[in-house]
PDB file of N, CA and C in Angstrom:
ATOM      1  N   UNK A   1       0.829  -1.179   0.000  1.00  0.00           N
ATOM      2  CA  UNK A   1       0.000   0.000   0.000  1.00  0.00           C
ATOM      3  C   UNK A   1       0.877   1.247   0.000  1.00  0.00           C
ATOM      4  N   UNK A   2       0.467   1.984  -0.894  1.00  0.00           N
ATOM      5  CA  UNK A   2       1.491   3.072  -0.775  1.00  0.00           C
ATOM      6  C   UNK A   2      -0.013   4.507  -0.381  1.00  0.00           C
ATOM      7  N   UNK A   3       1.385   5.446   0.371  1.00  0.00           N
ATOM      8  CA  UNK A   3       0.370   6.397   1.032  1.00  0.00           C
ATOM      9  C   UNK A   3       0.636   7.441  -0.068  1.00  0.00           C
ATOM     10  N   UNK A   4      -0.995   8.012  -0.130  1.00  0.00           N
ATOM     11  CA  UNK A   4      -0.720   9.345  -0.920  1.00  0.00           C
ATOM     12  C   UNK A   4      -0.389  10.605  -0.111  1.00  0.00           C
ATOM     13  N   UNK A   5       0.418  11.331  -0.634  1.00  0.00           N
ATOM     14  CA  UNK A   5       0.813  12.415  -0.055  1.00  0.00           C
ATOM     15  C   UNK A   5      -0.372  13.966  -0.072  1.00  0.00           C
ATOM     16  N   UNK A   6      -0.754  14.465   0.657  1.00  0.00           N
ATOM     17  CA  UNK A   6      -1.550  15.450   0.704  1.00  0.00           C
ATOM     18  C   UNK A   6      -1.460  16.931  -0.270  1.00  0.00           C
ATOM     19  N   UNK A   7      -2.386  17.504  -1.218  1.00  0.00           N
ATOM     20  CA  UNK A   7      -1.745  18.367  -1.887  1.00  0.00           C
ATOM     21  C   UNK A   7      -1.110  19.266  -1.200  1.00  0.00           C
ATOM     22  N   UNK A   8      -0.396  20.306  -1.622  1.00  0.00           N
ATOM     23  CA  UNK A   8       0.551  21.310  -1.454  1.00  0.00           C
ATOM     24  C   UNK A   8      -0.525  22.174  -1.126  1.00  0.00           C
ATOM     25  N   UNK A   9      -0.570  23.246  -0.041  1.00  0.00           N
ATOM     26  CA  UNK A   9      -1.679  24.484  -0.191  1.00  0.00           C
ATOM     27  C   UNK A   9      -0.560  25.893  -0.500  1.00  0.00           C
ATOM     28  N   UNK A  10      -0.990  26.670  -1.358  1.00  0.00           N
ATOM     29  CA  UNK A  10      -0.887  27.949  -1.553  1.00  0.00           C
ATOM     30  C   UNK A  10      -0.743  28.863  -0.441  1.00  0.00           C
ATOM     31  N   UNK A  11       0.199  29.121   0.065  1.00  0.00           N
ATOM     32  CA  UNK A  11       0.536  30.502   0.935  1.00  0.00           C
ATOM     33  C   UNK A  11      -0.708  31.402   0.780  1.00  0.00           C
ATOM     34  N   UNK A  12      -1.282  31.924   0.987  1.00  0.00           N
ATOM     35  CA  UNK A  12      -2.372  33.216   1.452  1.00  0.00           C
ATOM     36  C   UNK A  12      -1.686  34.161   0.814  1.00  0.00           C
ATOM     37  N   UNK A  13      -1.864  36.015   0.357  1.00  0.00           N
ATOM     38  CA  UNK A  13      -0.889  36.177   0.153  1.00  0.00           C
ATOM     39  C   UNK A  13      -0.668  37.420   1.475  1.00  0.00           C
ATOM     40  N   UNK A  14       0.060  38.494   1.344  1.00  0.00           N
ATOM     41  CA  UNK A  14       0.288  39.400   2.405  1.00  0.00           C
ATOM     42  C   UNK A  14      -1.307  39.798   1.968  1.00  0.00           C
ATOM     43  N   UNK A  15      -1.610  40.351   1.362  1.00  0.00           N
ATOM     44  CA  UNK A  15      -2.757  41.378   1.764  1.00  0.00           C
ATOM     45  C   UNK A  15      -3.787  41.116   2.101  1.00  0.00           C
ATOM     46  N   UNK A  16      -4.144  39.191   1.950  1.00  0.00           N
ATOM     47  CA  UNK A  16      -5.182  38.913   2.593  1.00  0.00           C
ATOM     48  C   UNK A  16      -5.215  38.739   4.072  1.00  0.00           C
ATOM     49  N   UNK A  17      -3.912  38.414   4.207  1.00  0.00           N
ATOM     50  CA  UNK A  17      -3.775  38.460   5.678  1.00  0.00           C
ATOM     51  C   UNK A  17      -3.959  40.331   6.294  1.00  0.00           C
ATOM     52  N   UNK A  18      -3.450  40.486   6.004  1.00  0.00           N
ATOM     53  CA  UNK A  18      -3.671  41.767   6.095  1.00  0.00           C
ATOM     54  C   UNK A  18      -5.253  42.617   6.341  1.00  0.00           C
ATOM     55  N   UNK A  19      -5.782  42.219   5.278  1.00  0.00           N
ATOM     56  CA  UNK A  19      -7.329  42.282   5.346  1.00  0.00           C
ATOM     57  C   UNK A  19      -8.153  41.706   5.987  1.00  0.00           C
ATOM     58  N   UNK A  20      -7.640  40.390   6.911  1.00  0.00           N
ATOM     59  CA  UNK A  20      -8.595  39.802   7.649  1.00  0.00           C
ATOM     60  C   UNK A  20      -8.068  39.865   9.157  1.00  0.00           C
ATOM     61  N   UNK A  21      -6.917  40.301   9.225  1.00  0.00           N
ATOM     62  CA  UNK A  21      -6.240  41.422  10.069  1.00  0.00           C
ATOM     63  C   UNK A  21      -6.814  42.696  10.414  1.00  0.00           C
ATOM     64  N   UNK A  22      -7.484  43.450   9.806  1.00  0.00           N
ATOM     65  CA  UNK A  22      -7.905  45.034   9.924  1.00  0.00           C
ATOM     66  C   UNK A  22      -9.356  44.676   9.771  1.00  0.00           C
ATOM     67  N   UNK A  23      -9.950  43.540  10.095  1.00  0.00           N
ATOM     68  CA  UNK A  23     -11.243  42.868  10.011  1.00  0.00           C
ATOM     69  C   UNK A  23     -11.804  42.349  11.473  1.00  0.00           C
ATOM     70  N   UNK A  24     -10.223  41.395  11.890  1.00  0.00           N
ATOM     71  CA  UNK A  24     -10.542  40.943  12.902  1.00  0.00           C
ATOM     72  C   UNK A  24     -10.532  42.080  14.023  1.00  0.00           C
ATOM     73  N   UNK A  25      -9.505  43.406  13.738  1.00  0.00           N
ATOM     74  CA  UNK A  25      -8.868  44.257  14.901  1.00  0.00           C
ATOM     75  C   UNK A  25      -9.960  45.178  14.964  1.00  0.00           C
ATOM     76  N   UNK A  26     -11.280  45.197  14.130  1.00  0.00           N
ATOM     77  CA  UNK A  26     -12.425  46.253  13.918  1.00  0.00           C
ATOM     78  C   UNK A  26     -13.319  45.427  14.691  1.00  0.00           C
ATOM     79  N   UNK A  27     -13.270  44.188  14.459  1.00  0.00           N
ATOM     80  CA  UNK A  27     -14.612  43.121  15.538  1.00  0.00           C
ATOM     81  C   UNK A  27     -13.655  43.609  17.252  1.00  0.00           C
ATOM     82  N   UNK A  28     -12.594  43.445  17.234  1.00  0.00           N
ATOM     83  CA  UNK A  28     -12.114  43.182  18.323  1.00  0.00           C
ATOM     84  C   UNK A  28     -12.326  44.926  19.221  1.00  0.00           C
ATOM     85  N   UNK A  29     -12.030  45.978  18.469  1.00  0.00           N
ATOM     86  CA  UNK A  29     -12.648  47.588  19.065  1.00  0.00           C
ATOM     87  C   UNK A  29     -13.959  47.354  18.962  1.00  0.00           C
ATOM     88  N   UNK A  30     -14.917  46.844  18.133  1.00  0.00           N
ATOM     89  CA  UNK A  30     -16.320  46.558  18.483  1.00  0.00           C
ATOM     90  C   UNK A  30     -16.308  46.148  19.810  1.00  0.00           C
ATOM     91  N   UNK A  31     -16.043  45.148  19.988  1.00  0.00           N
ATOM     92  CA  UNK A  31     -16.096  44.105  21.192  1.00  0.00           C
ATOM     93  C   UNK A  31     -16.209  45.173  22.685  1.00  0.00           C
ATOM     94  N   UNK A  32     -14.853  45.575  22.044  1.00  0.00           N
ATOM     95  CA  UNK A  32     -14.035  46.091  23.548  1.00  0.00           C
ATOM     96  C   UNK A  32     -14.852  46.967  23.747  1.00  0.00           C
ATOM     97  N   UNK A  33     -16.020  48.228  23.063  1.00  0.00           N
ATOM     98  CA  UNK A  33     -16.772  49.426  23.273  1.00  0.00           C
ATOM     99  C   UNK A  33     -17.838  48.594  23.714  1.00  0.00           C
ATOM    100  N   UNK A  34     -18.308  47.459  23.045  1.00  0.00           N
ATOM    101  CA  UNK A  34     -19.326  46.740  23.590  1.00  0.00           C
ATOM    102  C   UNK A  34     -19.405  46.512  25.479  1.00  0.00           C
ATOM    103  N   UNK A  35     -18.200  45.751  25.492  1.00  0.00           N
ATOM    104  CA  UNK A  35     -18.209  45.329  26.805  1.00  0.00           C
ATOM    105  C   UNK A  35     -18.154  46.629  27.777  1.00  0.00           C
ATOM    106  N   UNK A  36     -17.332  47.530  27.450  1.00  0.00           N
ATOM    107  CA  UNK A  36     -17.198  48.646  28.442  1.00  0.00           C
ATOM    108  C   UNK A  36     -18.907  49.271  28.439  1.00  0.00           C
ATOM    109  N   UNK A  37     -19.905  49.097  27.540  1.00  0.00           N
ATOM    110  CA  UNK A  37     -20.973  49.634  27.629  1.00  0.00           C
ATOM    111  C   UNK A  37     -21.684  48.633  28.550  1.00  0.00           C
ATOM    112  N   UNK A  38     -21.721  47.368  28.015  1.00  0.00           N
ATOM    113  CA  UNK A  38     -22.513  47.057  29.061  1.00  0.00           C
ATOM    114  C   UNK A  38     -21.893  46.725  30.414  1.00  0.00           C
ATOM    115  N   UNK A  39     -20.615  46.752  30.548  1.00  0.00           N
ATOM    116  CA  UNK A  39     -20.359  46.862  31.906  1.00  0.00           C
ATOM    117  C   UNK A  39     -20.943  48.011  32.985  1.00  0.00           C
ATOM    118  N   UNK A  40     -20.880  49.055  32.187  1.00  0.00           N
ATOM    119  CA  UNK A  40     -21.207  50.298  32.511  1.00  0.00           C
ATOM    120  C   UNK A  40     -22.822  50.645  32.764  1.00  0.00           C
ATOM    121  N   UNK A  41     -23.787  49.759  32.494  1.00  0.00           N
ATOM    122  CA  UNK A  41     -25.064  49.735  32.369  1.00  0.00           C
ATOM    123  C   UNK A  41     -25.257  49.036  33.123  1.00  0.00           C
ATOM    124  N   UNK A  42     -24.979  47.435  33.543  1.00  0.00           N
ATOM    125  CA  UNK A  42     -24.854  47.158  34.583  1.00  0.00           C
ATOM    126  C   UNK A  42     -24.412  47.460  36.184  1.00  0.00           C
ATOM    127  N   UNK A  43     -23.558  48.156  35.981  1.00  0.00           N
ATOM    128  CA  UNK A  43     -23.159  49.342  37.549  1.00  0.00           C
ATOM    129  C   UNK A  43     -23.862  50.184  37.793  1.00  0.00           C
ATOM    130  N   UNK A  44     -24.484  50.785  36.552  1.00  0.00           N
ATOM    131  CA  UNK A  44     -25.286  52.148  36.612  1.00  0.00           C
ATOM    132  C   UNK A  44     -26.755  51.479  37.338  1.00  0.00           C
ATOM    133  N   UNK A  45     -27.090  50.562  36.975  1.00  0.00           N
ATOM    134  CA  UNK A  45     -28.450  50.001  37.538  1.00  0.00           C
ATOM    135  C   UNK A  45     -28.642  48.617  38.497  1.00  0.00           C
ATOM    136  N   UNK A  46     -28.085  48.984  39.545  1.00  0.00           N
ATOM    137  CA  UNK A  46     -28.077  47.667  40.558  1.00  0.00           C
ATOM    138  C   UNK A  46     -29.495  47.125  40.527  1.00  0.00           C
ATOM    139  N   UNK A  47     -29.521  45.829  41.228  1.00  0.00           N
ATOM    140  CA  UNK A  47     -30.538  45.143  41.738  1.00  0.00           C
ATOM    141  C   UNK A  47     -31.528  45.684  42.763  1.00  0.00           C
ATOM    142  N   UNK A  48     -32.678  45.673  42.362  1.00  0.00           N
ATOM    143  CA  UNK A  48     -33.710  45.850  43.343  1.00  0.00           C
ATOM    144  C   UNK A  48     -34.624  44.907  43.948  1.00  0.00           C
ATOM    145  N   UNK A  49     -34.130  43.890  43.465  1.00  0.00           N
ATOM    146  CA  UNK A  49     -34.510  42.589  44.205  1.00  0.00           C
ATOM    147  C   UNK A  49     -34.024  42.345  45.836  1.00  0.00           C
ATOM    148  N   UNK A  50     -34.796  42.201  46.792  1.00  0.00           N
ATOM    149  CA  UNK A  50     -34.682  41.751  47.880  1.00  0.00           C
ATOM    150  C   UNK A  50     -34.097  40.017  48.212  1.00  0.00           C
ATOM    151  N   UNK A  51     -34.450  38.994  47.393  1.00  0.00           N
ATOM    152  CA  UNK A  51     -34.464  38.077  47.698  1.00  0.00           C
ATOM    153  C   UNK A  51     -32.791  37.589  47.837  1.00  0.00           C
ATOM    154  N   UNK A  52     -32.073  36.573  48.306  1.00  0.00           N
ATOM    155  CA  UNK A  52     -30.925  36.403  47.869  1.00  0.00           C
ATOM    156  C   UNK A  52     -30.430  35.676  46.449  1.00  0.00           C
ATOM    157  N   UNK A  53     -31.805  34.605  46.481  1.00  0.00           N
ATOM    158  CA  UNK A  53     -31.621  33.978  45.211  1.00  0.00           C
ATOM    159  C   UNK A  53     -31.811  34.993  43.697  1.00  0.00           C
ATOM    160  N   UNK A  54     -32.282  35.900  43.595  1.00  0.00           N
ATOM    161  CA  UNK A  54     -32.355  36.714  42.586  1.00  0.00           C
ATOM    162  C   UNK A  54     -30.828  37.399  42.128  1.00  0.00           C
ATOM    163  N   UNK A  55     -30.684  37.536  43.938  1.00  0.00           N
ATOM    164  CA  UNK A  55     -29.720  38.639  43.363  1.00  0.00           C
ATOM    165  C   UNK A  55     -28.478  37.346  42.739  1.00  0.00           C
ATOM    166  N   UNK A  56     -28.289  36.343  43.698  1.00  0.00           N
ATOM    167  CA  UNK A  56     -26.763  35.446  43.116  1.00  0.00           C
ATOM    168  C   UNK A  56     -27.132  34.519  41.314  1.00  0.00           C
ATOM    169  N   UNK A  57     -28.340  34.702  41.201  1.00  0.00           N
ATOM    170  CA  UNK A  57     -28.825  35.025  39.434  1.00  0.00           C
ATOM    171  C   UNK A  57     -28.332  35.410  39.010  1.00  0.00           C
ATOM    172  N   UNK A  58     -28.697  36.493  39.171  1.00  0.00           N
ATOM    173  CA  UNK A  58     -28.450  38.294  38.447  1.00  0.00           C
ATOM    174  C   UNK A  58     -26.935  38.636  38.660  1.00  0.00           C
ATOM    175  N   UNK A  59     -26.500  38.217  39.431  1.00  0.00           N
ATOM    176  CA  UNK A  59     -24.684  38.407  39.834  1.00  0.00           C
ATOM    177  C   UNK A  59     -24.525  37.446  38.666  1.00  0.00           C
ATOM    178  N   UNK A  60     -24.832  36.231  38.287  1.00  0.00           N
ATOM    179  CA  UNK A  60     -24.115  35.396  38.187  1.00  0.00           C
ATOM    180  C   UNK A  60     -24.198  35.367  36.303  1.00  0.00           C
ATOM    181  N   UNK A  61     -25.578  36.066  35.741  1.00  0.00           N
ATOM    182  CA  UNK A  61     -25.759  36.402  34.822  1.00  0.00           C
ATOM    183  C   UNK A  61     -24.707  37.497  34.345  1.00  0.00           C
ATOM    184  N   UNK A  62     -24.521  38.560  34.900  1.00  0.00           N
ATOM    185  CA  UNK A  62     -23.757  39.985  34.062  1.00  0.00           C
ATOM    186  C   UNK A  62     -22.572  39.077  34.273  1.00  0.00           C
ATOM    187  N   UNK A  63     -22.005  38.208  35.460  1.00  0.00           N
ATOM    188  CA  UNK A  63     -20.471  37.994  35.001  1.00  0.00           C
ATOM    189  C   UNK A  63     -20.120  36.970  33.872  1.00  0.00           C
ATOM    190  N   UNK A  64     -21.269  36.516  33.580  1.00  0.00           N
ATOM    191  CA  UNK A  64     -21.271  35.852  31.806  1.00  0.00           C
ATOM    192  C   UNK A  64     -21.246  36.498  30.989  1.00  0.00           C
ATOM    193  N   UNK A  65     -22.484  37.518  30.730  1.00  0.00           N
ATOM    194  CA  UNK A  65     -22.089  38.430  30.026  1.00  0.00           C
ATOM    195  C   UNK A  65     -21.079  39.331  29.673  1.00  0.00           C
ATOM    196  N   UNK A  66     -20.341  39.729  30.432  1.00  0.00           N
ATOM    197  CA  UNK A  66     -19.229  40.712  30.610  1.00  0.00           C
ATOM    198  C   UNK A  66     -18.367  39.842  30.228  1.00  0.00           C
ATOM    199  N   UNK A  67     -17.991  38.537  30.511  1.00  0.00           N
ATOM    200  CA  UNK A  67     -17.194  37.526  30.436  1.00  0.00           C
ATOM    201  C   UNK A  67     -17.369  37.329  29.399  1.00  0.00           C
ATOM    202  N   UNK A  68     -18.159  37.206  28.435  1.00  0.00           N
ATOM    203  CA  UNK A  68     -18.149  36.144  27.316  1.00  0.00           C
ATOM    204  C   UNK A  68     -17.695  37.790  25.976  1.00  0.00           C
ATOM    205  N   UNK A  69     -18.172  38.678  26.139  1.00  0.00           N
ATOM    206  CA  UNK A  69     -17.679  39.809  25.349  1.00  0.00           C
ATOM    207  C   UNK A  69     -16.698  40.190  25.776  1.00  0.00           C
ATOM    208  N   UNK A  70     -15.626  40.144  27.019  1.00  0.00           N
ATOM    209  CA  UNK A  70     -14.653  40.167  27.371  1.00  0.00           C
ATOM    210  C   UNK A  70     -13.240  39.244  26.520  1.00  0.00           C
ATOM    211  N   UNK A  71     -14.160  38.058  26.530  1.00  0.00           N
ATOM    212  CA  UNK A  71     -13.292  36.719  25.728  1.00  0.00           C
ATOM    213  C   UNK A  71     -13.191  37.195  24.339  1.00  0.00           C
ATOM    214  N   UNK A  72     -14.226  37.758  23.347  1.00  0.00           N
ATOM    215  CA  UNK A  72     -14.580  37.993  22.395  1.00  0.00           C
ATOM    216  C   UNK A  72     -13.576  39.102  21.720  1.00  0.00           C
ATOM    217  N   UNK A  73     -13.230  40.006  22.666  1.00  0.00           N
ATOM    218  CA  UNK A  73     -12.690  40.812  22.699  1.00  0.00           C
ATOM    219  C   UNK A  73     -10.889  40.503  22.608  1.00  0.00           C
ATOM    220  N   UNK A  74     -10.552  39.335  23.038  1.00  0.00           N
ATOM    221  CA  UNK A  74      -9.148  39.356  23.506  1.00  0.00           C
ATOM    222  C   UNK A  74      -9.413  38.047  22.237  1.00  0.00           C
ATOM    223  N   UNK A  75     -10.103  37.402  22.072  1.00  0.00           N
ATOM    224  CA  UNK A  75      -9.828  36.001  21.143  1.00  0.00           C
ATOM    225  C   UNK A  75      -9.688  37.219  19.434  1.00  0.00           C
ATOM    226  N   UNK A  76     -10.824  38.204  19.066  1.00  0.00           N
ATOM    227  CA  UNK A  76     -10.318  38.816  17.854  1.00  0.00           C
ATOM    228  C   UNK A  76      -9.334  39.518  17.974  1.00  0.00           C
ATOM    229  N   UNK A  77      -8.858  40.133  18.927  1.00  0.00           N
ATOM    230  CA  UNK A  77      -7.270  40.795  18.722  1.00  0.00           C
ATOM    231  C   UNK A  77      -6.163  39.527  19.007  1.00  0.00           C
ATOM    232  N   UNK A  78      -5.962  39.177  19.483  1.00  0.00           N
ATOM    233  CA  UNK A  78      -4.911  37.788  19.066  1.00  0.00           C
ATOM    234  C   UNK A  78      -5.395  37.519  17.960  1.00  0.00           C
ATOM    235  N   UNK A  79      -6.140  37.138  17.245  1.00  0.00           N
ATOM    236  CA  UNK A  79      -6.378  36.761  15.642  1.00  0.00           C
ATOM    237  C   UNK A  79      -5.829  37.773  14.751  1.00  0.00           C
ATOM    238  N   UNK A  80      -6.319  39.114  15.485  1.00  0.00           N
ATOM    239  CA  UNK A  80      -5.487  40.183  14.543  1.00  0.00           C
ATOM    240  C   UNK A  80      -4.385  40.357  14.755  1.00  0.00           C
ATOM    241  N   UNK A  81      -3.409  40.213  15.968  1.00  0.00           N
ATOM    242  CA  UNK A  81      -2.062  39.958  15.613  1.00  0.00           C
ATOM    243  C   UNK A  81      -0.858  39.058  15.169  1.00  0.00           C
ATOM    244  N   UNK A  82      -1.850  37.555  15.260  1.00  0.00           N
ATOM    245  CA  UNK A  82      -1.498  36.453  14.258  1.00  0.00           C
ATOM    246  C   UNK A  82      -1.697  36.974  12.714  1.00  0.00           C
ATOM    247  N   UNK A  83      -2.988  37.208  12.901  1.00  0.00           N
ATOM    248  CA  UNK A  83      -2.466  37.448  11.111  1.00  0.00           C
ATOM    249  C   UNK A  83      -1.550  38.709  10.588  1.00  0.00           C
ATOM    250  N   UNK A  84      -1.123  39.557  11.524  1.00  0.00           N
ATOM    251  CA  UNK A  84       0.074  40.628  11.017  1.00  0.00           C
ATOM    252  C   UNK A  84       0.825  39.865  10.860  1.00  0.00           C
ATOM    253  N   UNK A  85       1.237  38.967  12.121  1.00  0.00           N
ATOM    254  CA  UNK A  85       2.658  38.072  12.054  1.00  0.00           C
ATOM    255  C   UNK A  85       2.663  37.079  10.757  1.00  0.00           C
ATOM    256  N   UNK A  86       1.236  36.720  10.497  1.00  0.00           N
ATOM    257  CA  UNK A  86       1.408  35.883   9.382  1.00  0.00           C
ATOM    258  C   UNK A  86       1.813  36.261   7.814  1.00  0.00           C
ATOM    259  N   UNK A  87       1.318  37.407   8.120  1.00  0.00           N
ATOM    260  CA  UNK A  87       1.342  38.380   6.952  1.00  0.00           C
ATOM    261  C   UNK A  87       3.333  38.904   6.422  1.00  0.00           C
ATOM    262  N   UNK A  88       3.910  38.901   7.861  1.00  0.00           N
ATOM    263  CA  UNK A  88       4.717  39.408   7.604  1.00  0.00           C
ATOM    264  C   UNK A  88       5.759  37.626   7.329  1.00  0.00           C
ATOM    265  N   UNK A  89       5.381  37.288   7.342  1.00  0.00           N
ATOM    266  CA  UNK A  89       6.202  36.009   7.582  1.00  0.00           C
ATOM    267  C   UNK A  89       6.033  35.281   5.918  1.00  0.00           C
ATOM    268  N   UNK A  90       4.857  35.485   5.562  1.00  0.00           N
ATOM    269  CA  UNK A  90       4.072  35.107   3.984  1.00  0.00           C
ATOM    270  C   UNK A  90       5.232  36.379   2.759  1.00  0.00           C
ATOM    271  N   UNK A  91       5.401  37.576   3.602  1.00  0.00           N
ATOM    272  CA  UNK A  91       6.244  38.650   2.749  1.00  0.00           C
ATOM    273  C   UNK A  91       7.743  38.068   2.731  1.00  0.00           C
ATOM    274  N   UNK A  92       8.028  37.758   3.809  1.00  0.00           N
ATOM    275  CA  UNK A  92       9.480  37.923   3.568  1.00  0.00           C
ATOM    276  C   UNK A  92       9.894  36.224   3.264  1.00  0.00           C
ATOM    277  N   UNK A  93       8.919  35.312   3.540  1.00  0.00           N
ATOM    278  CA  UNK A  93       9.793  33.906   2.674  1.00  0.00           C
ATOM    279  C   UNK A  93       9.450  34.008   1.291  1.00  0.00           C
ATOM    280  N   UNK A  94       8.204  35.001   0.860  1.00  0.00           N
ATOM    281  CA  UNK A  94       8.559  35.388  -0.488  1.00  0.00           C
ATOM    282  C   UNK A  94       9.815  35.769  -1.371  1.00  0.00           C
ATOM    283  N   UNK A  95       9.895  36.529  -0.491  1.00  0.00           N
ATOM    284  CA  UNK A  95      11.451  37.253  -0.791  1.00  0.00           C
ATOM    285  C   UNK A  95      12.825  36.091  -0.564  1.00  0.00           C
ATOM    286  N   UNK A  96      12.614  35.596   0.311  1.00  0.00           N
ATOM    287  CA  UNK A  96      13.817  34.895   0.124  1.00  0.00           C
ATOM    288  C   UNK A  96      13.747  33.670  -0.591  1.00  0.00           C
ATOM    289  N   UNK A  97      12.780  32.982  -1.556  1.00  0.00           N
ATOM    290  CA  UNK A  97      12.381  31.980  -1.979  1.00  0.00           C
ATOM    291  C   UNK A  97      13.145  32.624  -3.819  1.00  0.00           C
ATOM    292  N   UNK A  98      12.276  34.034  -3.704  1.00  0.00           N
ATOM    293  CA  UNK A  98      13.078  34.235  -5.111  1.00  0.00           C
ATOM    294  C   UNK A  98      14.414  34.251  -5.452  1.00  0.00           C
TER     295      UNK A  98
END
């Protein structure tokens, strides 16, 4: 049995990286205005619930929320600075390949 070897893939080139770079780093300032808003909406309007179980809910709800656009926030900027690095890494073995 002989194994087949997997095709070759095509390098990306710089500018797509690039472009999905200045894509991801625009979701990722979305994100970040996002979260600071609703963090900020949440402080601005505490609980008026008496009970305890409402409130460790309601605690337990915004720190998901805040949390999960928090994550959102830090997972698209690492994507956007992988793909600079990728970008720049796709430029220059260009260059040294020729």
């Amino acid at each position: 049995m002989t194994q087949a070897t997997p095709p070759q893939k095509a390098l990306p080139s710089p500018l797509s990286c690039l472009t999905g770079s200045l894509l991801a780093g625009t979701m990722s300032i979305a994100m970040y205005t996002m979260t600071i808003k609703i963090a900020t909406t949440f402080a601005a309007h505490p609980m008026t619930q008496k009970t305890t179980m409402a409130i460790n809910i309601a605690s337990a709800l915004k720190t998901l929320v805040v949390g999960a656009t928090a994550l959102g926030t830090g997972i698209f900027g690492i994507i956007s600075i992988g793909l600079i690095g990728l970008a720049l890494q796709v430029a220059f073995s260009k260059k040294q390949s020729q």
